[in-house]
C-alpha atoms as a PDB file:
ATOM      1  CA  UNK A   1       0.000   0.000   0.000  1.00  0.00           C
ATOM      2  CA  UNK A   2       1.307   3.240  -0.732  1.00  0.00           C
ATOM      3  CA  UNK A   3       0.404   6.016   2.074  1.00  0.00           C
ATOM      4  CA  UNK A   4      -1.539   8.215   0.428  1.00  0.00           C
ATOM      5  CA  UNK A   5      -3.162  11.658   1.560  1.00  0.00           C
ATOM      6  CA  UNK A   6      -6.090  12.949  -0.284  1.00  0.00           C
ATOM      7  CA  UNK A   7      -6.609  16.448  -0.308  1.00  0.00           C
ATOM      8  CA  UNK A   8      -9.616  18.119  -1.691  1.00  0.00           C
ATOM      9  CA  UNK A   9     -10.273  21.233  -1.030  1.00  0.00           C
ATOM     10  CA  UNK A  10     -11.992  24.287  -3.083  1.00  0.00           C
ATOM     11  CA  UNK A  11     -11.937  26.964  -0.070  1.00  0.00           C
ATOM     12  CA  UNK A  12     -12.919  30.708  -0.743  1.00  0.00           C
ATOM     13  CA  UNK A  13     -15.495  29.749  -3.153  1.00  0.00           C
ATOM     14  CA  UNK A  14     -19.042  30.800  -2.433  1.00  0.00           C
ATOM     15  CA  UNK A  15     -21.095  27.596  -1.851  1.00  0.00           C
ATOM     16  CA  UNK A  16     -24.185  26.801  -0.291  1.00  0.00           C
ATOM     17  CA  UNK A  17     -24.233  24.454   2.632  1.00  0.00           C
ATOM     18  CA  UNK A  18     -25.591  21.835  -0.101  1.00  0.00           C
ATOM     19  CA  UNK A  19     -23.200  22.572  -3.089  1.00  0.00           C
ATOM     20  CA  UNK A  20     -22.992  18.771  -4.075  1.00  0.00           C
ATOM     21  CA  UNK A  21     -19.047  17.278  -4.253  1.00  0.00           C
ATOM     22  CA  UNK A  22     -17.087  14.298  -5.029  1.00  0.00           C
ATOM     23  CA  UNK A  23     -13.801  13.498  -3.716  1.00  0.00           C
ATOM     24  CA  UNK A  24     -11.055  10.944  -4.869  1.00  0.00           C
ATOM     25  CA  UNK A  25      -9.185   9.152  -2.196  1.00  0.00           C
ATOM     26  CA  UNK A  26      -6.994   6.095  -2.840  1.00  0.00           C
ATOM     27  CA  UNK A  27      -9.500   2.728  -2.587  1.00  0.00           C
ATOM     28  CA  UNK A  28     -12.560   5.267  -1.068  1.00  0.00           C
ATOM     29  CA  UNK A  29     -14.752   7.923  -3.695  1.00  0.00           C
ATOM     30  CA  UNK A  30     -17.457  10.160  -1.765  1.00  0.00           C
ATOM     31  CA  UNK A  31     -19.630  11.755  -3.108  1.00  0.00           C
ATOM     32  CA  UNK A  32     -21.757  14.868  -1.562  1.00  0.00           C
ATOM     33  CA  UNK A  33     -25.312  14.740  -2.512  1.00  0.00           C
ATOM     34  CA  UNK A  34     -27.159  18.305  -2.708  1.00  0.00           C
ATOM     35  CA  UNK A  35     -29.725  16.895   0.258  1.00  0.00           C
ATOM     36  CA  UNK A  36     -26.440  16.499   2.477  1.00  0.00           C
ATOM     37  CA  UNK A  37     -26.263  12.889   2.478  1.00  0.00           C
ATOM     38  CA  UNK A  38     -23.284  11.204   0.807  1.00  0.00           C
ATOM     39  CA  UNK A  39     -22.802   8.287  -1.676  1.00  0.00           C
ATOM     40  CA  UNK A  40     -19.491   6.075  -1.604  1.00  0.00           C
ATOM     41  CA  UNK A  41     -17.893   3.610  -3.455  1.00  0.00           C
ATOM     42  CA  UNK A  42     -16.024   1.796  -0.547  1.00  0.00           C
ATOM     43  CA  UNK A  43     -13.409  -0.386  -2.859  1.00  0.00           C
ATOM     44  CA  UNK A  44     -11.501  -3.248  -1.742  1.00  0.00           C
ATOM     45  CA  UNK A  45      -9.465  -3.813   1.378  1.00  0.00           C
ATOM     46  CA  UNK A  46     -11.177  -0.300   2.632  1.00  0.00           C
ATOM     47  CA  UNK A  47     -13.374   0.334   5.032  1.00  0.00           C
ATOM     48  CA  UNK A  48     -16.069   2.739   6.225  1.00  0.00           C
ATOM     49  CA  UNK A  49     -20.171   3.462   5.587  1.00  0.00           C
ATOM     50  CA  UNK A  50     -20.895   6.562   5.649  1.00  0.00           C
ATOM     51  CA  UNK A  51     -24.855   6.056   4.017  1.00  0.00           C
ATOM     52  CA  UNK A  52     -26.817   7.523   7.305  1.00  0.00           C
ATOM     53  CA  UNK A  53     -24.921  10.759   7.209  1.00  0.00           C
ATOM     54  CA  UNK A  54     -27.478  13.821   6.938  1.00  0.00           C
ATOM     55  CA  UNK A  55     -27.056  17.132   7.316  1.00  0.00           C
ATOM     56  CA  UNK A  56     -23.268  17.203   5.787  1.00  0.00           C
ATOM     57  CA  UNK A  57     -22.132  19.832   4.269  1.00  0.00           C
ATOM     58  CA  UNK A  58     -18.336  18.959   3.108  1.00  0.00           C
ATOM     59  CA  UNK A  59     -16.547  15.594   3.283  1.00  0.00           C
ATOM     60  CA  UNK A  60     -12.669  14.486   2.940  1.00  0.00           C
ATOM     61  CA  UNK A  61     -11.583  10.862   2.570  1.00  0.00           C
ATOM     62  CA  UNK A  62      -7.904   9.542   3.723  1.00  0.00           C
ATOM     63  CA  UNK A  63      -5.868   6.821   1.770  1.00  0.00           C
ATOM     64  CA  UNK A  64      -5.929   5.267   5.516  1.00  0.00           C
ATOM     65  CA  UNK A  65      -9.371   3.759   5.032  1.00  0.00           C
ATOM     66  CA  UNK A  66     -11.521   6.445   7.028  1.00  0.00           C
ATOM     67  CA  UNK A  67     -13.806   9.233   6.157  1.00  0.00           C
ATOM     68  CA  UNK A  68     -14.580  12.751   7.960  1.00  0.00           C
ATOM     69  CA  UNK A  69     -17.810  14.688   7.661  1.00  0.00           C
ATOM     70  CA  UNK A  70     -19.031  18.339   7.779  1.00  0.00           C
ATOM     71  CA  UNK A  71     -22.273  18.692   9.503  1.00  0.00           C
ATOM     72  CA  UNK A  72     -23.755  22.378   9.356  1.00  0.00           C
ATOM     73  CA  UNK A  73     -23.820  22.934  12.839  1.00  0.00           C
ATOM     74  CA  UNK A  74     -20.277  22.751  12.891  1.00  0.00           C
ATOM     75  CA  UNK A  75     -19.235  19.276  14.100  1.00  0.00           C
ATOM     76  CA  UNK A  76     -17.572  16.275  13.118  1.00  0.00           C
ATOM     77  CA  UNK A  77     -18.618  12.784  12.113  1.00  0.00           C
ATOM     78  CA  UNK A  78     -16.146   9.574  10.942  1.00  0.00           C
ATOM     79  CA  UNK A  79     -16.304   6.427   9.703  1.00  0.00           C
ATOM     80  CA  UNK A  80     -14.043   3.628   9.162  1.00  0.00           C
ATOM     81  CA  UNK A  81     -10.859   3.420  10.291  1.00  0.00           C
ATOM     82  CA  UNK A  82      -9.646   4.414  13.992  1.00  0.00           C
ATOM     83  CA  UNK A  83      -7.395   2.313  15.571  1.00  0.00           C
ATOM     84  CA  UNK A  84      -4.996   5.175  16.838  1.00  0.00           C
ATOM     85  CA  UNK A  85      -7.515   8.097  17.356  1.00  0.00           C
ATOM     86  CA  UNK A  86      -6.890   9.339  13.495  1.00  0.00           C
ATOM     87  CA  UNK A  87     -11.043   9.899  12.921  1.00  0.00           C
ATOM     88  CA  UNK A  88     -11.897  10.727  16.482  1.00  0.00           C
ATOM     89  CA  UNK A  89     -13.494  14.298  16.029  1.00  0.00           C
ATOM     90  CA  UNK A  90     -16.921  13.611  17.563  1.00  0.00           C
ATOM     91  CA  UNK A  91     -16.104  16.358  20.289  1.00  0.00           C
ATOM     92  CA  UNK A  92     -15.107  19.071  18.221  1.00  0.00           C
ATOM     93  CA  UNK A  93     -17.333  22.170  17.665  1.00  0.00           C
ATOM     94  CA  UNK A  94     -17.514  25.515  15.295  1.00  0.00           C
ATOM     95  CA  UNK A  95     -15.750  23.113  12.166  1.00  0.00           C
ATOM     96  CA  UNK A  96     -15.764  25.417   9.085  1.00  0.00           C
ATOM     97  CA  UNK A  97     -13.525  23.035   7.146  1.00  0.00           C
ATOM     98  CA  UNK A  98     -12.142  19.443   7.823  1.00  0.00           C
ATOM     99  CA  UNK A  99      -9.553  17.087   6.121  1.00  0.00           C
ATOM    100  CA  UNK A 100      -8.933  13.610   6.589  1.00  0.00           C
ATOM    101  CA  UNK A 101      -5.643  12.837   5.686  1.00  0.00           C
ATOM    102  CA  UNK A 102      -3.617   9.767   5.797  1.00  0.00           C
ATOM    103  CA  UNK A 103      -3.196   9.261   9.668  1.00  0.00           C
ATOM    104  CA  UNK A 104      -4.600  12.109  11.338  1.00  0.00           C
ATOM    105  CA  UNK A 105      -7.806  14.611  10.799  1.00  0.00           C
ATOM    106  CA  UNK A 106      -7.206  18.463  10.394  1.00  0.00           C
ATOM    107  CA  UNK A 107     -10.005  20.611  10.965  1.00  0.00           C
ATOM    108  CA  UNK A 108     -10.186  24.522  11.072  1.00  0.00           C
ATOM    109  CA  UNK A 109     -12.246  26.778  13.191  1.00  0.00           C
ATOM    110  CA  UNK A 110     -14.504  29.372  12.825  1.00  0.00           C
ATOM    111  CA  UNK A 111     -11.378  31.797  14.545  1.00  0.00           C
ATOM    112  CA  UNK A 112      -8.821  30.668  12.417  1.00  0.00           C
ATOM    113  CA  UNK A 113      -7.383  28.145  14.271  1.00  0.00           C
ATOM    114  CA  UNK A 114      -6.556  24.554  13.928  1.00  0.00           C
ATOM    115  CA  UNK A 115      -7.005  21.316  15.515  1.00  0.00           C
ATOM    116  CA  UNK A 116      -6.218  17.555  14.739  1.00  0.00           C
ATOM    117  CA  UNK A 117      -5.736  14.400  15.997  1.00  0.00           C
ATOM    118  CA  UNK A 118      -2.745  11.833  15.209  1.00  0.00           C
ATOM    119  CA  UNK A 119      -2.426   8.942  16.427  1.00  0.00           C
ATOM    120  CA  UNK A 120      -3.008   9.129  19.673  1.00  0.00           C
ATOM    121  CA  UNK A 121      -0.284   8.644  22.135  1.00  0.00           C
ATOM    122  CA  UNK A 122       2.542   8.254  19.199  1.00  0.00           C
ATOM    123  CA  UNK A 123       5.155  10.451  18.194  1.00  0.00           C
ATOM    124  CA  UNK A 124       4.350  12.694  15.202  1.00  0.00           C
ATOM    125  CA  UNK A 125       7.114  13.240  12.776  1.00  0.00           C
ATOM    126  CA  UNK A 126       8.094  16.240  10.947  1.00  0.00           C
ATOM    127  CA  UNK A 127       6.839  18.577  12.940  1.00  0.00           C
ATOM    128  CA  UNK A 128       2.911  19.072  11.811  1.00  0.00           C
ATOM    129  CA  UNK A 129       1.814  19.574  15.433  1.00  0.00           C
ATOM    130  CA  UNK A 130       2.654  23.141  14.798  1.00  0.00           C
ATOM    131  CA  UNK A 131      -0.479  23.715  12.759  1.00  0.00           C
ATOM    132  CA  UNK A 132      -2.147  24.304  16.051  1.00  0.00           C
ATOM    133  CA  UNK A 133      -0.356  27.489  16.532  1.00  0.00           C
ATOM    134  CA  UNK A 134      -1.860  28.723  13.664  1.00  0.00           C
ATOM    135  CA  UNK A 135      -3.898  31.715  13.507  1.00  0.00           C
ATOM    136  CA  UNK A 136      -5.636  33.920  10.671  1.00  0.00           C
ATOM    137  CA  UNK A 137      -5.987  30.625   8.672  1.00  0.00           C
ATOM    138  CA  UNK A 138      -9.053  30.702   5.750  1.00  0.00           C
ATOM    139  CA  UNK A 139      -7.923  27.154   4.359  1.00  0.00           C
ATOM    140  CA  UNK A 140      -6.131  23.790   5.296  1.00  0.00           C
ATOM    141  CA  UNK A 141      -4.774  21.307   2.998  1.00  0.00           C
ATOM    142  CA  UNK A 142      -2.625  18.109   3.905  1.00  0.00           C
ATOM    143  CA  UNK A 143      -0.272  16.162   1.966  1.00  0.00           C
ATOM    144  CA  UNK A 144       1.473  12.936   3.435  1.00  0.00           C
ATOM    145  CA  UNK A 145       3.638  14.772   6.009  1.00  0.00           C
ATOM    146  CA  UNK A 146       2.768  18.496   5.556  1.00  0.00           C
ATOM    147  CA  UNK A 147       0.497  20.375   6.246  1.00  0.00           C
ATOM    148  CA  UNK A 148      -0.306  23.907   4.635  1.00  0.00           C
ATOM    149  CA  UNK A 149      -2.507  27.035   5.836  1.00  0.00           C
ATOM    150  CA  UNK A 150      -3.978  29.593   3.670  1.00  0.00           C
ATOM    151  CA  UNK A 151      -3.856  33.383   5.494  1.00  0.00           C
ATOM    152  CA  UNK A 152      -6.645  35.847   4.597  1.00  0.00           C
ATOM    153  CA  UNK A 153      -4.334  38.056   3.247  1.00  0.00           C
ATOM    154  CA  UNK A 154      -3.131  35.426   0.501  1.00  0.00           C
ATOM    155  CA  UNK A 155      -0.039  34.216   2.337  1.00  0.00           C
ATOM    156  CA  UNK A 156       0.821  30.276   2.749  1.00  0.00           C
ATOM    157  CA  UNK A 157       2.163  28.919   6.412  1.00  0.00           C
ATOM    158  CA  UNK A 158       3.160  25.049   6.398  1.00  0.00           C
ATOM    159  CA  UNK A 159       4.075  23.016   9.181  1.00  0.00           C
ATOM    160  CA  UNK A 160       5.956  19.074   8.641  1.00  0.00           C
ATOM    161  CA  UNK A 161       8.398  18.179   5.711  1.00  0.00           C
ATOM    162  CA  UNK A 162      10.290  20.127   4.367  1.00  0.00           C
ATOM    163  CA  UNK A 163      12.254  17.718   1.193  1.00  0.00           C
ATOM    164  CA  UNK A 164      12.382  19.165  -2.241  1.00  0.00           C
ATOM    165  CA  UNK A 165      11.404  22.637  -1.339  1.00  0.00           C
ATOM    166  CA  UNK A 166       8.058  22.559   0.194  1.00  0.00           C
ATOM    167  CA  UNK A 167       8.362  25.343   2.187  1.00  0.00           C
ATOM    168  CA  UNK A 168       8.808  27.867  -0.807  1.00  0.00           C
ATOM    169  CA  UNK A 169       4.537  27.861  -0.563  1.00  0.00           C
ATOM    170  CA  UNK A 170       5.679  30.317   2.665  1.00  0.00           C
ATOM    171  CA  UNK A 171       6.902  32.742  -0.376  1.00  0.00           C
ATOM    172  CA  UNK A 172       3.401  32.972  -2.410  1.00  0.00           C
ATOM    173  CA  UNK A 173       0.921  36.073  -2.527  1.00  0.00           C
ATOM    174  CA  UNK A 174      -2.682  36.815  -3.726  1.00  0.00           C
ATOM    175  CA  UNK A 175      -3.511  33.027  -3.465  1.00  0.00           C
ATOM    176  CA  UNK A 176      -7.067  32.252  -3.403  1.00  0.00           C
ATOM    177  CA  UNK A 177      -6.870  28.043  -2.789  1.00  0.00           C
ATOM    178  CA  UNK A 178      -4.244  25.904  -1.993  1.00  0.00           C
ATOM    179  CA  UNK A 179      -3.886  22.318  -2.317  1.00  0.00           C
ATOM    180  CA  UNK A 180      -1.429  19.706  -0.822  1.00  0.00           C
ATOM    181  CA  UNK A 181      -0.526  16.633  -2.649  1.00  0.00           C
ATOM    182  CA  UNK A 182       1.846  13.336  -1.363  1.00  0.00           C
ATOM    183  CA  UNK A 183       5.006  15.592  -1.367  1.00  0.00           C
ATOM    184  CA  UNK A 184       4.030  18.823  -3.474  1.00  0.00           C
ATOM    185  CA  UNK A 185       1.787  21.984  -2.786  1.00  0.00           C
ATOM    186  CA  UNK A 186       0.016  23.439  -5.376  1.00  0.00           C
ATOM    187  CA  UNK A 187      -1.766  27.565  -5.027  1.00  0.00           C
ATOM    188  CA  UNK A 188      -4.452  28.987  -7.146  1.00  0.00           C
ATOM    189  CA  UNK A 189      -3.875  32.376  -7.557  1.00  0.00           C
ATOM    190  CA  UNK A 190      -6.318  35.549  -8.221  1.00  0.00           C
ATOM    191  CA  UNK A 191      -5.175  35.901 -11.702  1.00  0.00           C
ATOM    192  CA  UNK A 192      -6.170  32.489 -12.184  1.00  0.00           C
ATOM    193  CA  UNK A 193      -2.556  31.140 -12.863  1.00  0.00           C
ATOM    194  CA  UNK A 194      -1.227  28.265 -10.449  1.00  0.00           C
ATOM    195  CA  UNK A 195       2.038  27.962  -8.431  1.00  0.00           C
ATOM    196  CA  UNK A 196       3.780  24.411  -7.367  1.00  0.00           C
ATOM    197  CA  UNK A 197       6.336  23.898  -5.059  1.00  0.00           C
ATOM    198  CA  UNK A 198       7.914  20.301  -3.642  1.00  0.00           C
ATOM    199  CA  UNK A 199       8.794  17.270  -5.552  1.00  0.00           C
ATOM    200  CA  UNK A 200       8.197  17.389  -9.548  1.00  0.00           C
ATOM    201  CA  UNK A 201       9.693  13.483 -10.298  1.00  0.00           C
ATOM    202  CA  UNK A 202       6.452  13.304 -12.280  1.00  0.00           C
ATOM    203  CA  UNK A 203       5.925  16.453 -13.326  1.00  0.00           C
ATOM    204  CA  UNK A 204       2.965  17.373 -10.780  1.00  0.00           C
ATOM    205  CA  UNK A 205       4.261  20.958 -10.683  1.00  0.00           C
ATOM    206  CA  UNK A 206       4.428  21.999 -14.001  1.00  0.00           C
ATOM    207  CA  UNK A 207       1.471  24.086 -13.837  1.00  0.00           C
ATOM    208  CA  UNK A 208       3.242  27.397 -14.536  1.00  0.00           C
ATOM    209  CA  UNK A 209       1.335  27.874 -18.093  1.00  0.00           C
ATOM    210  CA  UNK A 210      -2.126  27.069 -16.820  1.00  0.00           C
ATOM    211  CA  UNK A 211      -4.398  30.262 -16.895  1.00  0.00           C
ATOM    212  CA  UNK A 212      -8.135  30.690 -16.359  1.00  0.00           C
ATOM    213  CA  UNK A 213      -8.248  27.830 -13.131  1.00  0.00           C
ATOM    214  CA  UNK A 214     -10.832  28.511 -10.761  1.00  0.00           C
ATOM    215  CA  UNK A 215     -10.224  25.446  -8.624  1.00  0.00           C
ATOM    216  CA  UNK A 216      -7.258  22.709  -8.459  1.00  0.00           C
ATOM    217  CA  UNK A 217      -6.753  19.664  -6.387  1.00  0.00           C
ATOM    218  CA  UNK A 218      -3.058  17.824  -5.683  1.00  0.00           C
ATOM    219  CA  UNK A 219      -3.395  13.980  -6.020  1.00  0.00           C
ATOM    220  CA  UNK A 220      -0.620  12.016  -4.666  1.00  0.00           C
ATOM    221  CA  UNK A 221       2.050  12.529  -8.208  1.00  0.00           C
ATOM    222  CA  UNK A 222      -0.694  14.614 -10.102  1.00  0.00           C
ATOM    223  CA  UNK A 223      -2.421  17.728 -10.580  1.00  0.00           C
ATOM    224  CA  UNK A 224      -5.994  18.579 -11.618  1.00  0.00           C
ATOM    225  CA  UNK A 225      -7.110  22.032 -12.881  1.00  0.00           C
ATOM    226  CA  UNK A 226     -10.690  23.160 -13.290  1.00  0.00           C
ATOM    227  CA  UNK A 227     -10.558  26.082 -16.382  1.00  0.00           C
ATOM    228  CA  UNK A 228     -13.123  28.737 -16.109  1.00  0.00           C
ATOM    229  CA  UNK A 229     -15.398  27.026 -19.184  1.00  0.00           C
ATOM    230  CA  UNK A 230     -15.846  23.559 -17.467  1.00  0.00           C
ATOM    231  CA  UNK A 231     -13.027  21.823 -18.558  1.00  0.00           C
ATOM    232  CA  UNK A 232      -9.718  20.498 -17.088  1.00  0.00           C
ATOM    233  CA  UNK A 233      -6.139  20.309 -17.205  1.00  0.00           C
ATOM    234  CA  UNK A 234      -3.619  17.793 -15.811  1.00  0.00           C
ATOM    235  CA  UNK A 235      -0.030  17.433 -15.000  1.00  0.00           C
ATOM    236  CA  UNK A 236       2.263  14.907 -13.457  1.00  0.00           C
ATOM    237  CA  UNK A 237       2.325  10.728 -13.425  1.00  0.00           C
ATOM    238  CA  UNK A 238      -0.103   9.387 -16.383  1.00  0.00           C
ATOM    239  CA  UNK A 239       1.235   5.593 -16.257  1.00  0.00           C
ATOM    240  CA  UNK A 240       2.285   3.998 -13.140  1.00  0.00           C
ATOM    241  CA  UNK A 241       2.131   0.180 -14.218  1.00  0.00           C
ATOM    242  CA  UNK A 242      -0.363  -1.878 -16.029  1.00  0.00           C
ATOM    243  CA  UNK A 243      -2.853  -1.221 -13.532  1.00  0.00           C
ATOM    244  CA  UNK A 244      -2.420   1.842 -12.675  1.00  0.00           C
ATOM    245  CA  UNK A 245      -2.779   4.685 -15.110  1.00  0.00           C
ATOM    246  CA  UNK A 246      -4.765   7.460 -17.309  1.00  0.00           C
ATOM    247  CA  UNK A 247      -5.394   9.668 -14.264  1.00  0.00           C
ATOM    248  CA  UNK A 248      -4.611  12.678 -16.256  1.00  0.00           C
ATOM    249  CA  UNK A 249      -6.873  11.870 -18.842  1.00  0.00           C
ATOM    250  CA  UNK A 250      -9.283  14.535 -18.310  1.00  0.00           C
ATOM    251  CA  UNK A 251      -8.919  16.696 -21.820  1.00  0.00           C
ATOM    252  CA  UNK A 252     -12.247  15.385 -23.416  1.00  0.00           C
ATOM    253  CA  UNK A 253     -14.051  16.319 -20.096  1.00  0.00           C
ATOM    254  CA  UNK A 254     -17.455  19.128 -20.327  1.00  0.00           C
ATOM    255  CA  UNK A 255     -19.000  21.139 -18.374  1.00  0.00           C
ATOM    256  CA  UNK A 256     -17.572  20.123 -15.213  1.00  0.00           C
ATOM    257  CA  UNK A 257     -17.829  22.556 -12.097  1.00  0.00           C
ATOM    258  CA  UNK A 258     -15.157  20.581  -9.404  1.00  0.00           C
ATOM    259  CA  UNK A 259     -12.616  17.835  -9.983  1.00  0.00           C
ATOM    260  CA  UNK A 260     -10.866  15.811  -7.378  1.00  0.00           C
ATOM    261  CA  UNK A 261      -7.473  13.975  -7.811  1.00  0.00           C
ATOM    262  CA  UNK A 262      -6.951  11.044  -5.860  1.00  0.00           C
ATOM    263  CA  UNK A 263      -3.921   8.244  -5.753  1.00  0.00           C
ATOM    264  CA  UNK A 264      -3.599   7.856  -9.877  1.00  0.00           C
ATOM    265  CA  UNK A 265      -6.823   8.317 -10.480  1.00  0.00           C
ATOM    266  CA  UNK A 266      -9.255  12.260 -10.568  1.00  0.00           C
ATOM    267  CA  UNK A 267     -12.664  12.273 -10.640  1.00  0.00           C
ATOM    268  CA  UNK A 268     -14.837  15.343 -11.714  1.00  0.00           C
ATOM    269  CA  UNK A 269     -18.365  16.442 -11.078  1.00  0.00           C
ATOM    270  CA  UNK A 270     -20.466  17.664 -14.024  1.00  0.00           C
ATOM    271  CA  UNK A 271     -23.356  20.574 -13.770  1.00  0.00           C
ATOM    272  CA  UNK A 272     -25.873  18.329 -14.290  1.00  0.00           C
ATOM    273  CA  UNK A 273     -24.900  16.281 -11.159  1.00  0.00           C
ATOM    274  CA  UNK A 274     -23.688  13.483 -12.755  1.00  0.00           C
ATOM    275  CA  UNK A 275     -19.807  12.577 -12.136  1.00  0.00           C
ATOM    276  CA  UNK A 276     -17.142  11.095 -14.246  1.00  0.00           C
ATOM    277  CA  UNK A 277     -13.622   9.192 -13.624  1.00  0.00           C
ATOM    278  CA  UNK A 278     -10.679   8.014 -15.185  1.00  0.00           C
ATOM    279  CA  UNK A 279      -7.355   6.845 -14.068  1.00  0.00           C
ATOM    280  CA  UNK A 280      -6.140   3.958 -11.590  1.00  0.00           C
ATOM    281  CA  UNK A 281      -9.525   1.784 -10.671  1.00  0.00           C
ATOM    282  CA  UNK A 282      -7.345  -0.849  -8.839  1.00  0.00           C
ATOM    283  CA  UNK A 283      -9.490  -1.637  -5.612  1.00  0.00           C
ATOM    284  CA  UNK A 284     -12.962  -0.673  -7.548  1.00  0.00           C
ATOM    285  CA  UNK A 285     -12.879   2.663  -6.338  1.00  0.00           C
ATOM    286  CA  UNK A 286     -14.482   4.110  -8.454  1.00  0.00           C
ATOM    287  CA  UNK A 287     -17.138   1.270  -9.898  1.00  0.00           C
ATOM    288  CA  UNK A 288     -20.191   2.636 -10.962  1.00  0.00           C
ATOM    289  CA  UNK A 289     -19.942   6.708 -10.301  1.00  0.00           C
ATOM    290  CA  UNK A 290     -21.144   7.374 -13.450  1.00  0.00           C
ATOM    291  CA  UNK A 291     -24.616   6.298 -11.792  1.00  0.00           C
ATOM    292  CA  UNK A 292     -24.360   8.840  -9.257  1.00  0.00           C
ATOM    293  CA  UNK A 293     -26.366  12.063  -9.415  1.00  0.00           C
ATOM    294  CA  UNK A 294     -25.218  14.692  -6.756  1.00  0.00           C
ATOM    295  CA  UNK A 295     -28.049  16.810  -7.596  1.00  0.00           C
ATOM    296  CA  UNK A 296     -27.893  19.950 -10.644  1.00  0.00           C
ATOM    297  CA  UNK A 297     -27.906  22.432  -7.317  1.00  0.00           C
ATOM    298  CA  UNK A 298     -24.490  23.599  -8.414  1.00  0.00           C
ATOM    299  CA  UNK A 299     -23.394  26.741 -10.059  1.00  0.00           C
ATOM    300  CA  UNK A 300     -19.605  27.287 -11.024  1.00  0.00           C
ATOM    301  CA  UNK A 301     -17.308  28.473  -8.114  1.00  0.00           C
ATOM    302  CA  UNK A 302     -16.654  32.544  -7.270  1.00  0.00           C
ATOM    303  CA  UNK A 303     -13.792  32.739  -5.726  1.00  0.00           C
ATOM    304  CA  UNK A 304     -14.469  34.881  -3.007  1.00  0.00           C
ATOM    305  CA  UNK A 305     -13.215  35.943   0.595  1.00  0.00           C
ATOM    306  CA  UNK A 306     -15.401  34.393   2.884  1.00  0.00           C
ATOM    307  CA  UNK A 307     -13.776  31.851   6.103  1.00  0.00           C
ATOM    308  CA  UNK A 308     -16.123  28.836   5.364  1.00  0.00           C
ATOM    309  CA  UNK A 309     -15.979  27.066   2.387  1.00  0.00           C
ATOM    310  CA  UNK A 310     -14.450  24.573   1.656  1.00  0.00           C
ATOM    311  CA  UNK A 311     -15.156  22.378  -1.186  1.00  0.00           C
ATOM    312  CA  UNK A 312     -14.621  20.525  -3.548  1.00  0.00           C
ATOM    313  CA  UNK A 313     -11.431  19.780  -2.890  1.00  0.00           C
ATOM    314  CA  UNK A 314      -7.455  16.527  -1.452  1.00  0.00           C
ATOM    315  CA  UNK A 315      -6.137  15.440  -1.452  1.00  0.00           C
ATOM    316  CA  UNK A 316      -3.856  15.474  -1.771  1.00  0.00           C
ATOM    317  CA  UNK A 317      -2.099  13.368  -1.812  1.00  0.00           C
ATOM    318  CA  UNK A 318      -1.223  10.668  -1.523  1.00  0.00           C
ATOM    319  CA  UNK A 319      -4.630  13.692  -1.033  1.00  0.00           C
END
C-alpha cells in the first residue's frame, strides 16, 4: 500500500451548505449529494459506511481507510478506520472546514485556528503539530507529512516536511486556494494562474502555463485544474504500471464545475450532477460513479473571501 493523503479542497469559493461534491481518495470515492447525504464507493481492502450521514455539508476521505464529515452545525462525524484516534473528532465544535488525511484529521475553526488528531499517544514526525499554533488561517490542505494554511491576506504557512522545497509555498501572494498533494503543494492564484512547489519526479508541478483555473486539487504525483469554461487540465504521473494509469486523462471532459485527484486516479463532477472518472480503478474505487447524481444544485465556483468554504477539494495526496 502506498500512504496516500487525499486532499480536496476548493476553499474561498461561495457555496451553499448543499453545493454537491465528489472526492477521490486512494480505494474510497465520496460523493456529496445536494440533500447532504453522501454516496461512496467503498473499494476493496477499505473500510467505512458513511450512508446515514445527513445534514453534511463537506466531506474528505484519507488513503488510511476512514472518512470525515461536515455537519452544518459545525461538528464532526467519521467512519471507518480508527485504531490510533486518526477519525476521532466527535467532540469538536464551530468546524468550518475538515480534512482527513492519511493518519490524522485536520479541521479549522470558525477563529482561524486549527485542531487535529494523530495517532493518539505516538510520536508525530516532521513537525505538523505546529499547525495548532496557527492563527488567521481561511484554508487547510494536507499532503502525506505536511500540512499547509492559507492566510486571509493570501499568504501560505506550512508546518511538517520540508524535502524538495516545500516550504517555498511560505513565499506565495494573492492566493485564493491551496492544495497539498503526497510531497508537493500546489496555489491557485487571483489571476487564475497556479504555483507548485515540492517534488516534480512526475511532473505534478508543471502548472506554470495554466491560466483561467478557478479550482485545483493535488493527487498524490498529479495535478488537476478546473478552467473557467468547465473543462480540465492535468499534470504529473499518467502511467504507473499496467494497472495503474490514465489519471490525467481529463482533456475530453465538459462542463464540469469541481474535480478531485486522488492516488492515480481524478474524478470530476459535471453541472448536471452526474460525475465522471478516469485513471487507476485498482481496488474498484471508483465502480459505478457514473450512476451517481449529486443533484444539478451547483453553479460554477466565485472565488471569493469568505472563512467557510471549503469544497470541492485533497487530497492530496497521496490527497
Amino acid at each position: 500500500w502506498v500512504a496516500l493523503v487525499i486532499v480536496f479542497l476548493l476553499p474561498l469559493a461561495a457555496f451553499s451548505a448543499t453545493t454537491p461534491q465528489v472526492v477521490a481518495g486512494q480505494a474510497i470515492t465520496v460523493g456529496l449529494k445536494s440533500d447532504g447525504t453522501v454516496l461512496s464507493i467503498i473499494g476493496r481492502l477499505a473500510t467505512g459506511n458513511p450512508s446515514a450521514w445527513t445534514d453534511i455539508t463537506q466531506v474528505s476521505v484519507s488513503s488510511g481507510s476512514f472518512i470525515v464529515g461536515l455537519k452544518s452545525d459545525g461538528t464532526c462525524v467519521s467512519t471507518g478506520m480508527n485504531n490510533v484516534g486518526q477519525s476521532s473528532v466527535s467532540d469538536w465544535t464551530n468546524i468550518v472546514q475538515v480534512i482527513a488525511s492519511y493518519d490524522r484529521t485536520i479541521g479549522l475553526k470558525s477563529d482561524g485556528t486549527v485542531v487535529m488528531t494523530y495517532n493518539n499517544g505516538y510520536a508525530q514526525p516532521y513537525g505538523q503539530e505546529a499547525v495548532r499554533t496557527w492563527t488567521g488561517i481561511k484554508q487547510i490542505s494536507a499532503g502525506l507529512y505536511h500540512i499547509v494554511g492559507l492566510k486571509a491576506d493570501g499568504t501560505v504557512v506550512h508546518a511538517g516536511s520540508t524535502i524538495q522545497g516545500l516550504t517555498n509555498a511560505t513565499t506565495w501572494t494573492n492566493i485564493v486556494q491551496i492544495s497539498a498533494g503526497g510531497d508537493h503543494t500546489v496555489g491557485l492564484k487571483a489571476d487564475g494562474t497556479v504555483v507548485a512547489c515540492g517534488s516534480n519526479d512526475s511532473g505534478e508541478c508543471n502548472v506554470s502555463t495554466w491560466s483561467g483555473i478557478t479550482q485545483i486539487s493535488a493527487g498524490e504525483n498529479h495535478t488537476v485544474g478546473l478552467k473557467s469554461d468547465g473543462t480540465a487540465v492535468a499534470a504529473g504521473q499518467q502511467v504507473y504500471d499496467a494497472n495503474w494509469s490514465g489519471g490525467c486523462n481529463v482533456q475530453t471532459w465538459t462542463n464540469l464545475v469541481q474535480v478531485s485527484a486522488g492516488l492515480g486516479y481524478t474524478v470530476g463532477l459535471k453541472s448536471d450532477g452526474t460525475c465522471v472518472a478516469t485513471g487507476n480503478n485498482y481496488w474498484g474505487q471508483y465502480t459505478g460513479i457514473e450512476l451517481w447524481n449529486l443533484g444539478s444544485a451547483v453553479v460554477a465556483p466565485v472565488m471569493v473571501a469568505v472563512p467557510n468554504v471549503i469544497t470541492l477539494a485533497d487530497t492530496v495526496a497521496e490527497t
